[in-house]
C-alpha atoms as a PDB file:
ATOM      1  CA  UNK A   1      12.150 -28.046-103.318  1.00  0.00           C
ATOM      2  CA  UNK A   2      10.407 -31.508-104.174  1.00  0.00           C
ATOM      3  CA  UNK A   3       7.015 -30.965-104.920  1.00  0.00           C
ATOM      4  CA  UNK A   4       5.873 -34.021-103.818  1.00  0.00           C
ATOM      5  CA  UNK A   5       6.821 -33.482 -99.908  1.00  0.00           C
ATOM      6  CA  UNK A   6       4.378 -30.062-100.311  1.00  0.00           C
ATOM      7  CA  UNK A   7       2.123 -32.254-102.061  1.00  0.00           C
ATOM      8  CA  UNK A   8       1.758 -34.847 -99.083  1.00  0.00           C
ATOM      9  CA  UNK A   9       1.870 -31.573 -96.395  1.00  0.00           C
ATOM     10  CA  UNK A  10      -1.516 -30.675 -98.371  1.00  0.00           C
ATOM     11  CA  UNK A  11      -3.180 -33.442 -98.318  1.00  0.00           C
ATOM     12  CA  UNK A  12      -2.267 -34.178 -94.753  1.00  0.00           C
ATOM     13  CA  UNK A  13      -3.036 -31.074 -93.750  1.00  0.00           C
ATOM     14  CA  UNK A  14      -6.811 -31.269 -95.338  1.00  0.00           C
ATOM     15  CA  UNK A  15      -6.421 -34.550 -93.354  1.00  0.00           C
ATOM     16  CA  UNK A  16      -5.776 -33.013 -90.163  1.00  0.00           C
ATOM     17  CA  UNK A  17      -7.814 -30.191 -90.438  1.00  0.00           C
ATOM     18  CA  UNK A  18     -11.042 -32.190 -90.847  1.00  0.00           C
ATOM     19  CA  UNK A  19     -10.369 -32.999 -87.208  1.00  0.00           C
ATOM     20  CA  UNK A  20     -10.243 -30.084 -85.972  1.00  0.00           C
ATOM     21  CA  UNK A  21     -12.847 -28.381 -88.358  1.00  0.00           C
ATOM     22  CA  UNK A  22     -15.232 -30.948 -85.888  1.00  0.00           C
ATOM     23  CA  UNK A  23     -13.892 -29.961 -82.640  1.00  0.00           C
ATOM     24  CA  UNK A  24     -14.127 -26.037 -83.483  1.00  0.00           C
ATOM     25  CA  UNK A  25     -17.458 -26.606 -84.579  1.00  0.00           C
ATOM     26  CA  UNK A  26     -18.908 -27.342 -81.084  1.00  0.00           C
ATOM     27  CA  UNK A  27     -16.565 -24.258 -80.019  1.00  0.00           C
ATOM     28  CA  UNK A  28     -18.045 -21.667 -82.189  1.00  0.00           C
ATOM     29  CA  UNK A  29     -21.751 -23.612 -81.954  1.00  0.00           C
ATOM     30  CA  UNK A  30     -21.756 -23.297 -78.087  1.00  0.00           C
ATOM     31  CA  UNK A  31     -20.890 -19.457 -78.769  1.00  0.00           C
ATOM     32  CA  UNK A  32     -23.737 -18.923 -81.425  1.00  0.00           C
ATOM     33  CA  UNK A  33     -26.434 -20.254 -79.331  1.00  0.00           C
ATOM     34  CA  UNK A  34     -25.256 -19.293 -75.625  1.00  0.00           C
ATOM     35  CA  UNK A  35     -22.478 -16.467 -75.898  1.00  0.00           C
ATOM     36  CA  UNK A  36     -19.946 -19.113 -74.266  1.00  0.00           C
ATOM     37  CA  UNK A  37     -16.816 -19.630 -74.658  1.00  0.00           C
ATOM     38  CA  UNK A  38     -15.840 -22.892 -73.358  1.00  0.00           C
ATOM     39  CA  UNK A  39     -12.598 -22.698 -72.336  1.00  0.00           C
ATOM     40  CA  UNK A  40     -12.782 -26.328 -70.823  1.00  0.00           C
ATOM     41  CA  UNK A  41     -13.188 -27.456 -75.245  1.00  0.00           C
ATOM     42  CA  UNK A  42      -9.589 -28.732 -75.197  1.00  0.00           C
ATOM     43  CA  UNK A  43     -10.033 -30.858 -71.786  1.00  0.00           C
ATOM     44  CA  UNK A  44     -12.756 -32.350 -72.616  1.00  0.00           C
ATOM     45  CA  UNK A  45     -10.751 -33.647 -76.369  1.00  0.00           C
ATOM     46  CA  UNK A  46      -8.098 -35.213 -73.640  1.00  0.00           C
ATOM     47  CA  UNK A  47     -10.728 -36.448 -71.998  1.00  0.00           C
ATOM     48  CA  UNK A  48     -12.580 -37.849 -74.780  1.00  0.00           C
ATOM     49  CA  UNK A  49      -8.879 -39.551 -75.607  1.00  0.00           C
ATOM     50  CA  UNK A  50      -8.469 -40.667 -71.941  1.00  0.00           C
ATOM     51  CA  UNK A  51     -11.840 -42.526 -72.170  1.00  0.00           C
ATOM     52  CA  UNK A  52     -11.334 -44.382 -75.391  1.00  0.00           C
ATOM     53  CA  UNK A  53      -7.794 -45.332 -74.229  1.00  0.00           C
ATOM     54  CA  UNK A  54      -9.967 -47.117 -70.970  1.00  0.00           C
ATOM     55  CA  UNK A  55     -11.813 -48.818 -73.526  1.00  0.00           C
ATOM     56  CA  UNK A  56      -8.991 -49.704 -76.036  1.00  0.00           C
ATOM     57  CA  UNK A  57      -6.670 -51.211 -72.794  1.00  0.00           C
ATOM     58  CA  UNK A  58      -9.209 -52.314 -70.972  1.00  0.00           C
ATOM     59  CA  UNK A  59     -11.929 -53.471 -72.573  1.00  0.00           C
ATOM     60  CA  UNK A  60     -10.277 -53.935 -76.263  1.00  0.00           C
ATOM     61  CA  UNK A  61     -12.821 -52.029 -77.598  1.00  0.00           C
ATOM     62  CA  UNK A  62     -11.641 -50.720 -81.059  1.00  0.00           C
ATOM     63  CA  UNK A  63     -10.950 -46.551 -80.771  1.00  0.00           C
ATOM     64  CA  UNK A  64     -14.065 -45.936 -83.441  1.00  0.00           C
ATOM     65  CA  UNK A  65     -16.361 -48.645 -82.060  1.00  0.00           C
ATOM     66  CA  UNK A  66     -15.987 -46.965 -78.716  1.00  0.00           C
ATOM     67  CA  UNK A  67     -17.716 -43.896 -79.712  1.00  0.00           C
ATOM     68  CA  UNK A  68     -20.497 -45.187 -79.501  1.00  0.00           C
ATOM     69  CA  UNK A  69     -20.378 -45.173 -75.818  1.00  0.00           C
ATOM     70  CA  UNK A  70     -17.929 -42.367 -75.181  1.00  0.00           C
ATOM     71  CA  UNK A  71     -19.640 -39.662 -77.484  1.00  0.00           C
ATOM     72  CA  UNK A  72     -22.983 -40.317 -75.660  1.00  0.00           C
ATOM     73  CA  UNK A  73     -21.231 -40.099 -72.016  1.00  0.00           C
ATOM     74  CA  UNK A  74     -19.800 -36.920 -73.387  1.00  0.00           C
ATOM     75  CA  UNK A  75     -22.887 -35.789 -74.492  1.00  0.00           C
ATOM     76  CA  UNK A  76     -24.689 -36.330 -70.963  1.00  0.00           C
ATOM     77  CA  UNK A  77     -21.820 -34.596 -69.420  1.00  0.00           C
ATOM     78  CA  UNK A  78     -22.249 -31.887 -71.195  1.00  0.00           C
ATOM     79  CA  UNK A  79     -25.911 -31.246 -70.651  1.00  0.00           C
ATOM     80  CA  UNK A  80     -24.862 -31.831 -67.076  1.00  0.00           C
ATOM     81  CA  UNK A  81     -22.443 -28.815 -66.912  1.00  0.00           C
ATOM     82  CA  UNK A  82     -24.638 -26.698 -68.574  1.00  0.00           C
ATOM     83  CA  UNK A  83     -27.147 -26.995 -66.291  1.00  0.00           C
ATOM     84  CA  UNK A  84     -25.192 -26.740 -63.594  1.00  0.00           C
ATOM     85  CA  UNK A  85     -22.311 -24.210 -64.037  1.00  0.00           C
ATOM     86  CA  UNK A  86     -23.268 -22.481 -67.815  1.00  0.00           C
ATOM     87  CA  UNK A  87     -27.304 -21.545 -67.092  1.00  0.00           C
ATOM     88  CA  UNK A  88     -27.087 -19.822 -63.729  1.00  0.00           C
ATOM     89  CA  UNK A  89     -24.622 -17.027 -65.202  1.00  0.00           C
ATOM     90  CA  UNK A  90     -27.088 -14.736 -66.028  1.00  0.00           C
ATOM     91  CA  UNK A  91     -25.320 -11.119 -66.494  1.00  0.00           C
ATOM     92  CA  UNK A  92     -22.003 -10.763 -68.351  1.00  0.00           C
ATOM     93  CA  UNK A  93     -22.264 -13.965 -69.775  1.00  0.00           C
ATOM     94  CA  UNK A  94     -19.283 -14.507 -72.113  1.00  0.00           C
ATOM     95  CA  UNK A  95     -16.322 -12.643 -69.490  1.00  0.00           C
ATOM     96  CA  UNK A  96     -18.117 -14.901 -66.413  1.00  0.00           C
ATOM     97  CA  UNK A  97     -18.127 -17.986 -69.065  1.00  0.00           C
ATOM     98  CA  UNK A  98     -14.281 -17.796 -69.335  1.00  0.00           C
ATOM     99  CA  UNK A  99     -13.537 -18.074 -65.805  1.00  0.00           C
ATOM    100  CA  UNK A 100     -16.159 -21.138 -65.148  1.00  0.00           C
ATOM    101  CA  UNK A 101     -15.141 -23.236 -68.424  1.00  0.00           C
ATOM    102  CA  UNK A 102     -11.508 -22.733 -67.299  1.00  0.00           C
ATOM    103  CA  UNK A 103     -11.955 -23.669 -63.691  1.00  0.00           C
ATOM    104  CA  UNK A 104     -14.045 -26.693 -65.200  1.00  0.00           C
ATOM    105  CA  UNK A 105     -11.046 -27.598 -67.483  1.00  0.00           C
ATOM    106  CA  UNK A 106      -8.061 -26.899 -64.868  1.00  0.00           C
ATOM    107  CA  UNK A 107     -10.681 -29.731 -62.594  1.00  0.00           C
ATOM    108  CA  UNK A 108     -10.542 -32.100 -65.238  1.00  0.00           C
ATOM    109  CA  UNK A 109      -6.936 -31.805 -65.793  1.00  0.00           C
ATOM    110  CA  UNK A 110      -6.685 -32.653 -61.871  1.00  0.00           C
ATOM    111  CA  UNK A 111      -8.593 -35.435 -61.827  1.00  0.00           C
ATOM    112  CA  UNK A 112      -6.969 -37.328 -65.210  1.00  0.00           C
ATOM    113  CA  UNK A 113      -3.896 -36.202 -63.426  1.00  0.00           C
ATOM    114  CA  UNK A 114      -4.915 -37.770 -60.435  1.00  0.00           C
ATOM    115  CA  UNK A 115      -5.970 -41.062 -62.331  1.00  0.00           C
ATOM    116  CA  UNK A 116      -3.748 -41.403 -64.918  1.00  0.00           C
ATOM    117  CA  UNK A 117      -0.563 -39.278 -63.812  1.00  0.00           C
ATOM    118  CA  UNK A 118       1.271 -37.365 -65.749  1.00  0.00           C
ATOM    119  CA  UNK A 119       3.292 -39.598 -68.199  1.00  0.00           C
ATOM    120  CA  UNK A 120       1.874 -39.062 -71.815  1.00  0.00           C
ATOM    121  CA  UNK A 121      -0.103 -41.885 -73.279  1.00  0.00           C
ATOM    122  CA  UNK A 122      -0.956 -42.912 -77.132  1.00  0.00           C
ATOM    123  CA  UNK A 123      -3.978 -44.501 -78.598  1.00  0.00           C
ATOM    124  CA  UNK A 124      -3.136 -47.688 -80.131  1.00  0.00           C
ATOM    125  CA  UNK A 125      -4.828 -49.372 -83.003  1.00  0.00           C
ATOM    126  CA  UNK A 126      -3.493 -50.939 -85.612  1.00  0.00           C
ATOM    127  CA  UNK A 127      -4.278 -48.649 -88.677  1.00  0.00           C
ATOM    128  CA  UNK A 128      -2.395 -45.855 -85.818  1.00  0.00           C
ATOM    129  CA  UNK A 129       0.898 -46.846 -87.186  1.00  0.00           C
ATOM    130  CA  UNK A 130       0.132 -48.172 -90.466  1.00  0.00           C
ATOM    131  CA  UNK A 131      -0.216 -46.507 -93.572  1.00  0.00           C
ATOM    132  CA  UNK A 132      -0.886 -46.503 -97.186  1.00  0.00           C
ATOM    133  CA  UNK A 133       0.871 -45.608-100.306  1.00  0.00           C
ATOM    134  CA  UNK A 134      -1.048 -42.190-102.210  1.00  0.00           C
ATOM    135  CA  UNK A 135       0.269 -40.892-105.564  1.00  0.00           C
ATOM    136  CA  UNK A 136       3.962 -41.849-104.438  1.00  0.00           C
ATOM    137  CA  UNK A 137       3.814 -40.887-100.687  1.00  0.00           C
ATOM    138  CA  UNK A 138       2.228 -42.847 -97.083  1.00  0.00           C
ATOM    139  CA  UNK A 139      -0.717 -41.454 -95.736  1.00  0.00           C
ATOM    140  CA  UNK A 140      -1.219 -42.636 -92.106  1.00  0.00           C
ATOM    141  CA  UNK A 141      -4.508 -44.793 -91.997  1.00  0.00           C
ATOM    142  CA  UNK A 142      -5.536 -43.138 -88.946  1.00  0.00           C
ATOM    143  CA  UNK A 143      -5.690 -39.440 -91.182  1.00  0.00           C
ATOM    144  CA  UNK A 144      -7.818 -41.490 -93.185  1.00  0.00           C
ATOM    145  CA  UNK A 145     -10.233 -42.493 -90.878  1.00  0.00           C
ATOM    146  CA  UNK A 146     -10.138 -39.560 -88.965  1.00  0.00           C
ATOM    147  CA  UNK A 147     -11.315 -37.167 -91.540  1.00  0.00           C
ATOM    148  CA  UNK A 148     -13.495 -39.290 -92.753  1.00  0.00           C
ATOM    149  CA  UNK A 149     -15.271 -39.638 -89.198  1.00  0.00           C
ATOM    150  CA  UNK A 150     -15.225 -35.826 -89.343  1.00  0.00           C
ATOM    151  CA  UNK A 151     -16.588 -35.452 -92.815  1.00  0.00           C
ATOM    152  CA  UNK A 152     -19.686 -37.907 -91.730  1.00  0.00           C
ATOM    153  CA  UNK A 153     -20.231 -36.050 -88.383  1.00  0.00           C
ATOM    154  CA  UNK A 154     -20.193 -32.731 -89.504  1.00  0.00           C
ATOM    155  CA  UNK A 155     -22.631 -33.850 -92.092  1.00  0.00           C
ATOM    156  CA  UNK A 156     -24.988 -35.493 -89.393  1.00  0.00           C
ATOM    157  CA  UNK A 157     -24.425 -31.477 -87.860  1.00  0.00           C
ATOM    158  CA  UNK A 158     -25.518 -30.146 -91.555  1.00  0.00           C
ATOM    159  CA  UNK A 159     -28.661 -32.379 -91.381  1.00  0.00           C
ATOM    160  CA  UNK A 160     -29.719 -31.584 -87.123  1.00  0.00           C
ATOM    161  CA  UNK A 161     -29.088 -27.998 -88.165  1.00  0.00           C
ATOM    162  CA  UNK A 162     -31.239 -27.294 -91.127  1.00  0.00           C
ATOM    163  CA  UNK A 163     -33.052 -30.640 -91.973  1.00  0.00           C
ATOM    164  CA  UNK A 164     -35.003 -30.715 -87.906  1.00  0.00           C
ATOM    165  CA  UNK A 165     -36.880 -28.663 -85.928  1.00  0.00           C
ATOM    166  CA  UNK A 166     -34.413 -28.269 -83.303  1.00  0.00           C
ATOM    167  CA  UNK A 167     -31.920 -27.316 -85.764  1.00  0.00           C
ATOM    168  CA  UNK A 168     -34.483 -24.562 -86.478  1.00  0.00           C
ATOM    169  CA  UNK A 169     -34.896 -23.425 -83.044  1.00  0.00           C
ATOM    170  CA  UNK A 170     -30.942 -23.480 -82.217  1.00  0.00           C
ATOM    171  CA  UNK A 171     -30.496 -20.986 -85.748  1.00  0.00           C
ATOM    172  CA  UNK A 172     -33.514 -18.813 -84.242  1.00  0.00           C
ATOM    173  CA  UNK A 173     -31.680 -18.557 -80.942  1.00  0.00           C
ATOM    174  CA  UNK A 174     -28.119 -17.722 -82.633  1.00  0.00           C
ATOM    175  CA  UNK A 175     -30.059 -14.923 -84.384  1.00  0.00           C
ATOM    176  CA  UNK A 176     -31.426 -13.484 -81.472  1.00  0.00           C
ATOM    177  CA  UNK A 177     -32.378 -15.055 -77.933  1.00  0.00           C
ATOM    178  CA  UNK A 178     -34.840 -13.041 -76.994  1.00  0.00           C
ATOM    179  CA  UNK A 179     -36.932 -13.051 -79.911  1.00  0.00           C
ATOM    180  CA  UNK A 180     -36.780 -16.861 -80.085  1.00  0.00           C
ATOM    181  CA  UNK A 181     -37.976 -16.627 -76.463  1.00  0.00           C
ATOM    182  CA  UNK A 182     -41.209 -14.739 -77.681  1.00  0.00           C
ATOM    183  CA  UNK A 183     -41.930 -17.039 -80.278  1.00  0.00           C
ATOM    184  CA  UNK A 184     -42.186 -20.197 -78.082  1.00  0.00           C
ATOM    185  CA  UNK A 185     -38.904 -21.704 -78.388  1.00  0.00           C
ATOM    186  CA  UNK A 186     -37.885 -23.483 -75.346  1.00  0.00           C
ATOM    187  CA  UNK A 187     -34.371 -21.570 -75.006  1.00  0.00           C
ATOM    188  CA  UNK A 188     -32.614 -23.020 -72.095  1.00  0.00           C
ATOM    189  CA  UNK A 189     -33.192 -26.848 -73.319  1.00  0.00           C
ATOM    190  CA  UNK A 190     -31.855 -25.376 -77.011  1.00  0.00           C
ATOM    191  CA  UNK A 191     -28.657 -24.555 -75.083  1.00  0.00           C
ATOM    192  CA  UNK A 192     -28.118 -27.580 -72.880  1.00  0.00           C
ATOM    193  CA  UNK A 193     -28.661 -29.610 -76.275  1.00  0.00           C
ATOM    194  CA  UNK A 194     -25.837 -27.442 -78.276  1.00  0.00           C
ATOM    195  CA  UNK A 195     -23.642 -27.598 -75.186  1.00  0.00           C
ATOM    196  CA  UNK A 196     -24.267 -31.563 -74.871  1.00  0.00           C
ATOM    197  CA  UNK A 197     -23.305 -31.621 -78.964  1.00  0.00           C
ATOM    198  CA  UNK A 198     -20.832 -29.263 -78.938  1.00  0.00           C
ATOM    199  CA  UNK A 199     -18.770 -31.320 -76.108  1.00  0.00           C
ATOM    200  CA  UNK A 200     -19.838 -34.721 -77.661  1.00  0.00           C
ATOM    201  CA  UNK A 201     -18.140 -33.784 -80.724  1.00  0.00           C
ATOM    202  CA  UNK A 202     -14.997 -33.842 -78.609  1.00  0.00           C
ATOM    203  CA  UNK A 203     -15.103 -37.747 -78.118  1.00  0.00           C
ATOM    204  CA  UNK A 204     -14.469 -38.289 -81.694  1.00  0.00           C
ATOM    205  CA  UNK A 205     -11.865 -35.854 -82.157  1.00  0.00           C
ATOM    206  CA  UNK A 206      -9.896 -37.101 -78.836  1.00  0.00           C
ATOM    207  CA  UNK A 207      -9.719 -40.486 -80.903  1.00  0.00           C
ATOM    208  CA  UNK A 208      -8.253 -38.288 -83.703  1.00  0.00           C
ATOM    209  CA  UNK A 209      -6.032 -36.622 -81.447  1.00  0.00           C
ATOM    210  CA  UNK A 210      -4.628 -39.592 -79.047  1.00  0.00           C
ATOM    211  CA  UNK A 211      -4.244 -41.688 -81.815  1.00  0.00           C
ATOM    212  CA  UNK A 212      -1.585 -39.291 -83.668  1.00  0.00           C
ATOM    213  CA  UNK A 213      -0.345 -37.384 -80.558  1.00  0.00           C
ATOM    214  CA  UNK A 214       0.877 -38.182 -76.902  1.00  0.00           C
ATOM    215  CA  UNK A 215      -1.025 -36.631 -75.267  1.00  0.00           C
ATOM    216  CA  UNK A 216      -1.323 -36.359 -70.983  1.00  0.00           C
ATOM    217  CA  UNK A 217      -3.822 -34.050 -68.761  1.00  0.00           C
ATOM    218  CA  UNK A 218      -1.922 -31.240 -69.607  1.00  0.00           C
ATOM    219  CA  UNK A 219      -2.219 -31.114 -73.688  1.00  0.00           C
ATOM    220  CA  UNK A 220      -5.597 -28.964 -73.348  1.00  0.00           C
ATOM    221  CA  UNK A 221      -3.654 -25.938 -73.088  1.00  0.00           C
ATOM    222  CA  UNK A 222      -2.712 -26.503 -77.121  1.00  0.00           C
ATOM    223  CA  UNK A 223      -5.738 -27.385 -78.362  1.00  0.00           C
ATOM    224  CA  UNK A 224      -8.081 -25.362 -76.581  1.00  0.00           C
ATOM    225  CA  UNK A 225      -5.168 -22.199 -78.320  1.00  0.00           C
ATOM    226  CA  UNK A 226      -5.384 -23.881 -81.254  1.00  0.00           C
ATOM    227  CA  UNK A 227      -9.264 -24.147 -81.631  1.00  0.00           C
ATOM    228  CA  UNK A 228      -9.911 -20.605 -80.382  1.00  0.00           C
ATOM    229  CA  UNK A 229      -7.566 -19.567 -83.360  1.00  0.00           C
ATOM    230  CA  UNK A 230      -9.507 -20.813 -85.284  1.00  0.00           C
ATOM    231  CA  UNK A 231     -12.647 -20.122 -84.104  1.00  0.00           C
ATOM    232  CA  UNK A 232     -11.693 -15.758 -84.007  1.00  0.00           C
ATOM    233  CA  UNK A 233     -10.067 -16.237 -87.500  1.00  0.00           C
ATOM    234  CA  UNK A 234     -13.006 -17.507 -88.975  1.00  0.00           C
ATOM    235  CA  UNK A 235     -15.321 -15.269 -86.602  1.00  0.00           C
ATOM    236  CA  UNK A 236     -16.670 -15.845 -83.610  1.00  0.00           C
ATOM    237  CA  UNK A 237     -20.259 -17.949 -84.177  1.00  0.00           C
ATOM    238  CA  UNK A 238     -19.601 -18.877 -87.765  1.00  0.00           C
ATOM    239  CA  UNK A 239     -20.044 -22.633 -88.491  1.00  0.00           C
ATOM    240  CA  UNK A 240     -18.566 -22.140 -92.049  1.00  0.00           C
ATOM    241  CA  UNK A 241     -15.806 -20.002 -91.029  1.00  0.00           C
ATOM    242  CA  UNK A 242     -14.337 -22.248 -88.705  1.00  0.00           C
ATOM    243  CA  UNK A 243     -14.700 -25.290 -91.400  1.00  0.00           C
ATOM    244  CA  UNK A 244     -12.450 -22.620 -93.486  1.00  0.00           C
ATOM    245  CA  UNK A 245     -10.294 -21.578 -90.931  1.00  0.00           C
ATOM    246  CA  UNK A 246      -9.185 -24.957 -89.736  1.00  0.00           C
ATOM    247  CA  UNK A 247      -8.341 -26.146 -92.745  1.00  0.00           C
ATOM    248  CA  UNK A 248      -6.309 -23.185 -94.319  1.00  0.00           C
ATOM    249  CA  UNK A 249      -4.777 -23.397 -90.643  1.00  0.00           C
ATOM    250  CA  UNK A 250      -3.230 -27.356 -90.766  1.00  0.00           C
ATOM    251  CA  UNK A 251      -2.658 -26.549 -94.482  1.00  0.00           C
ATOM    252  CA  UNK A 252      -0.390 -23.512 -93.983  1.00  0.00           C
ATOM    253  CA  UNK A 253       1.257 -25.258 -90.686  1.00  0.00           C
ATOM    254  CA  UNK A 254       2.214 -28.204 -92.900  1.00  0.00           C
ATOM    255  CA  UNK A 255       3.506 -27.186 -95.873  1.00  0.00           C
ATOM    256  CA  UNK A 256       5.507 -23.900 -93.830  1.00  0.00           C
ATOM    257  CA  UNK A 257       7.370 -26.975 -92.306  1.00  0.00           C
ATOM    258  CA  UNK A 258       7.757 -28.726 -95.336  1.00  0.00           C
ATOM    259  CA  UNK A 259       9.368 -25.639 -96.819  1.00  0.00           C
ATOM    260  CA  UNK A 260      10.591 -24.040 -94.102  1.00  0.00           C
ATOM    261  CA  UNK A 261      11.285 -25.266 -90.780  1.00  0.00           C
ATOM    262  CA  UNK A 262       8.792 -26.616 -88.125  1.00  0.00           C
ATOM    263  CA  UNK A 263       9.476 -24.502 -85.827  1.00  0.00           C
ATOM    264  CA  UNK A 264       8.203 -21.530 -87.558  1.00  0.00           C
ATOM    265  CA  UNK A 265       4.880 -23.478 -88.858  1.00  0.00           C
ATOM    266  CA  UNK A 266       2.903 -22.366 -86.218  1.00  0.00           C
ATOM    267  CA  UNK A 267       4.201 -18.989 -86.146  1.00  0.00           C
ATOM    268  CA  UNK A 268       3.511 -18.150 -89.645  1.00  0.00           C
ATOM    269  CA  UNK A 269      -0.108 -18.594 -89.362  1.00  0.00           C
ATOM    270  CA  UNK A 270      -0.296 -16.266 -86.114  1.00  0.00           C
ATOM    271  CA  UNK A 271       1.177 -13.506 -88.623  1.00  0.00           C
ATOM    272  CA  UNK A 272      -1.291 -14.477 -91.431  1.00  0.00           C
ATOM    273  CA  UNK A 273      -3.873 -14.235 -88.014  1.00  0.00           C
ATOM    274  CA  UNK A 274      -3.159 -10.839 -86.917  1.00  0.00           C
ATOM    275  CA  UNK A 275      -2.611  -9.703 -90.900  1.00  0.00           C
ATOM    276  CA  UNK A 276      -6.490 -11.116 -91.225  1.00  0.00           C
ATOM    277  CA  UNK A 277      -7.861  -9.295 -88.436  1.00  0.00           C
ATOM    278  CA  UNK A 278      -5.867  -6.285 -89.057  1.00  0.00           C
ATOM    279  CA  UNK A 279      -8.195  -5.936 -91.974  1.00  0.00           C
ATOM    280  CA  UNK A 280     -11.397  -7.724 -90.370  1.00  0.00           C
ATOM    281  CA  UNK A 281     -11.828  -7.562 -86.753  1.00  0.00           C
ATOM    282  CA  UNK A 282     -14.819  -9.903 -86.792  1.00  0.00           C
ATOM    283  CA  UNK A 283     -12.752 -12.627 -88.763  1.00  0.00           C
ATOM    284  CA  UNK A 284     -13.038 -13.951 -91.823  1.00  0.00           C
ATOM    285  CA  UNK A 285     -17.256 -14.898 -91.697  1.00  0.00           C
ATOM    286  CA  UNK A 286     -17.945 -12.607 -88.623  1.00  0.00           C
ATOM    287  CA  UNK A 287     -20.064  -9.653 -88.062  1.00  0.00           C
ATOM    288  CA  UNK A 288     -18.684  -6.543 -86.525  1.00  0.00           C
ATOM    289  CA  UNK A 289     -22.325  -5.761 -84.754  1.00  0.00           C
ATOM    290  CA  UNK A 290     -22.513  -7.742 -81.769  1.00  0.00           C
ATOM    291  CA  UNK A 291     -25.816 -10.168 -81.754  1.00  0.00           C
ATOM    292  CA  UNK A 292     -29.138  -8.878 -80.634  1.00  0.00           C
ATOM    293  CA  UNK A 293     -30.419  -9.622 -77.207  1.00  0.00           C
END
């Protein structure tokens, strides 16, 4: 076995897992603070994608510049379908939450399919085909940037969450809703806030995403698989776990293909899942008690 190919799965794997470390992150913050699962998490990455590629063939806006206008459209978006579709549920939140978030995501998948049709597209940039020689083997400039991106968002996340008084507020209301309520903390604009972040964190990773998949209306079903993995492994809430849990997820993907086959890459880690949870239910950084109301 050469060493060096598990060696460059590694690194690309860290690499990769950055990614999706950022788009879990609004995942499992939307669940802290509301008790939602957002089903719609993996449309709105293809959408994020579809909306830079309008910019990038367009416009020639470059992929990264473009955030600045597509994470703040995703942003507003998000606030928007909070306040209409996520606050009225008021009783059995997080079953009644599956069904809206995936009626929301099978509409977007209609509409980009209306738009765009079916045929799968590819960000282009230069640096998304280039790459650079590491220690002996390429590294795909667009990994590169990518995690880095990642890296600098989720540190902007560290700094809203526990450096600012709405970070404050959102932590009270993960503890406990109710007694964040009492205390004067203005609940339902805490939530339509984390939703608004949570999906605007899905603008960067579509860039991530388009630019080193095809990708067409339909590739939400993966993802949004993929980052509720990741989310349950690492336990349902838990910022750090899912950090964890996405990156021990690419890692193990890409060097089981390395030494294996690719095919089994994915299924590996689905044993390692159930072998986790086997031993704890609530995931790696999850609490078996369910959250006080």
């Amino acid at each position: 076995m050469d060493l060096s190919l598990i060696a460059e799965a590694v690194v690309l794997g860290i690499l990769t897992g950055a990614v999706y470390a950022l788009m879990a992150s609004g995942l499992t913050l939307i669940f802290g603070v509301m008790d939602i699962i957002n089903i719609a998490q993996g449309a709105f990455v293809v959408l994020g994608a579809y909306l830079s590629y309008v910019l990038a063939q367009h416009l020639h806006i470059d992929l990264f510049v473009g955030l600045l206008i597509t994470m703040p459209v995703m942003f507003g978006l998000g606030v928007f379908v909070e306040w209409a579709f996520i606050r009225p549920l008021k009783r059995d939140r997080i079953m009644l939450s599956i069904l809206v978030t995936y009626a929301i995501a099978i509409i977007i998948e209609g509409l980009l399919g209306r738009i765009f049709s079916t045929d799968l597209v590819r960000l282009d940039a230069w640096y998304a085909t280039r790459s650079f020689n590491l220690f002996g083997f390429y590294i795909g400039y667009i990994y590169l940037f990518a995690f880095l991106l990642s890296v600098v968002l989720l540190g902007a996340l560290y700094l809203i969450l526990y450096r600012t008084k709405f970070g404050a507020s959102l932590r009270a209301a993960t503890q406990n809703r109710t007694a964040a309520q009492l205390i004067g903390i203005d609940v339902e604009r805490v939530s339509a806030l984390t939703f608004g972040i949570g999906v605007a964190l899905t603008a960067a990773g579509g860039v991530a995403f388009g630019a080193t998949n095809s990708f067409n209306p339909g590739s939400h079903y993966d993802l949004i698989s993929r980052l509720l993995v990741i989310i349950v492994l690492g336990g349902m809430g838990s910022l750090g776990g899912a950090l964890i849990a996405s990156f021990g997820m690419l890692v193990i993907e890409d060097v089981t293909a390395v030494v294996w086959e690719p095919k089994w890459s994915t299924t590996v880690f689905f044993i390692l899942l159930v072998l986790v949870l086997v031993v704890r239910p609530q995931g790696l950084f999850g609490q078996l008690a369910g959250r006080k109301e």
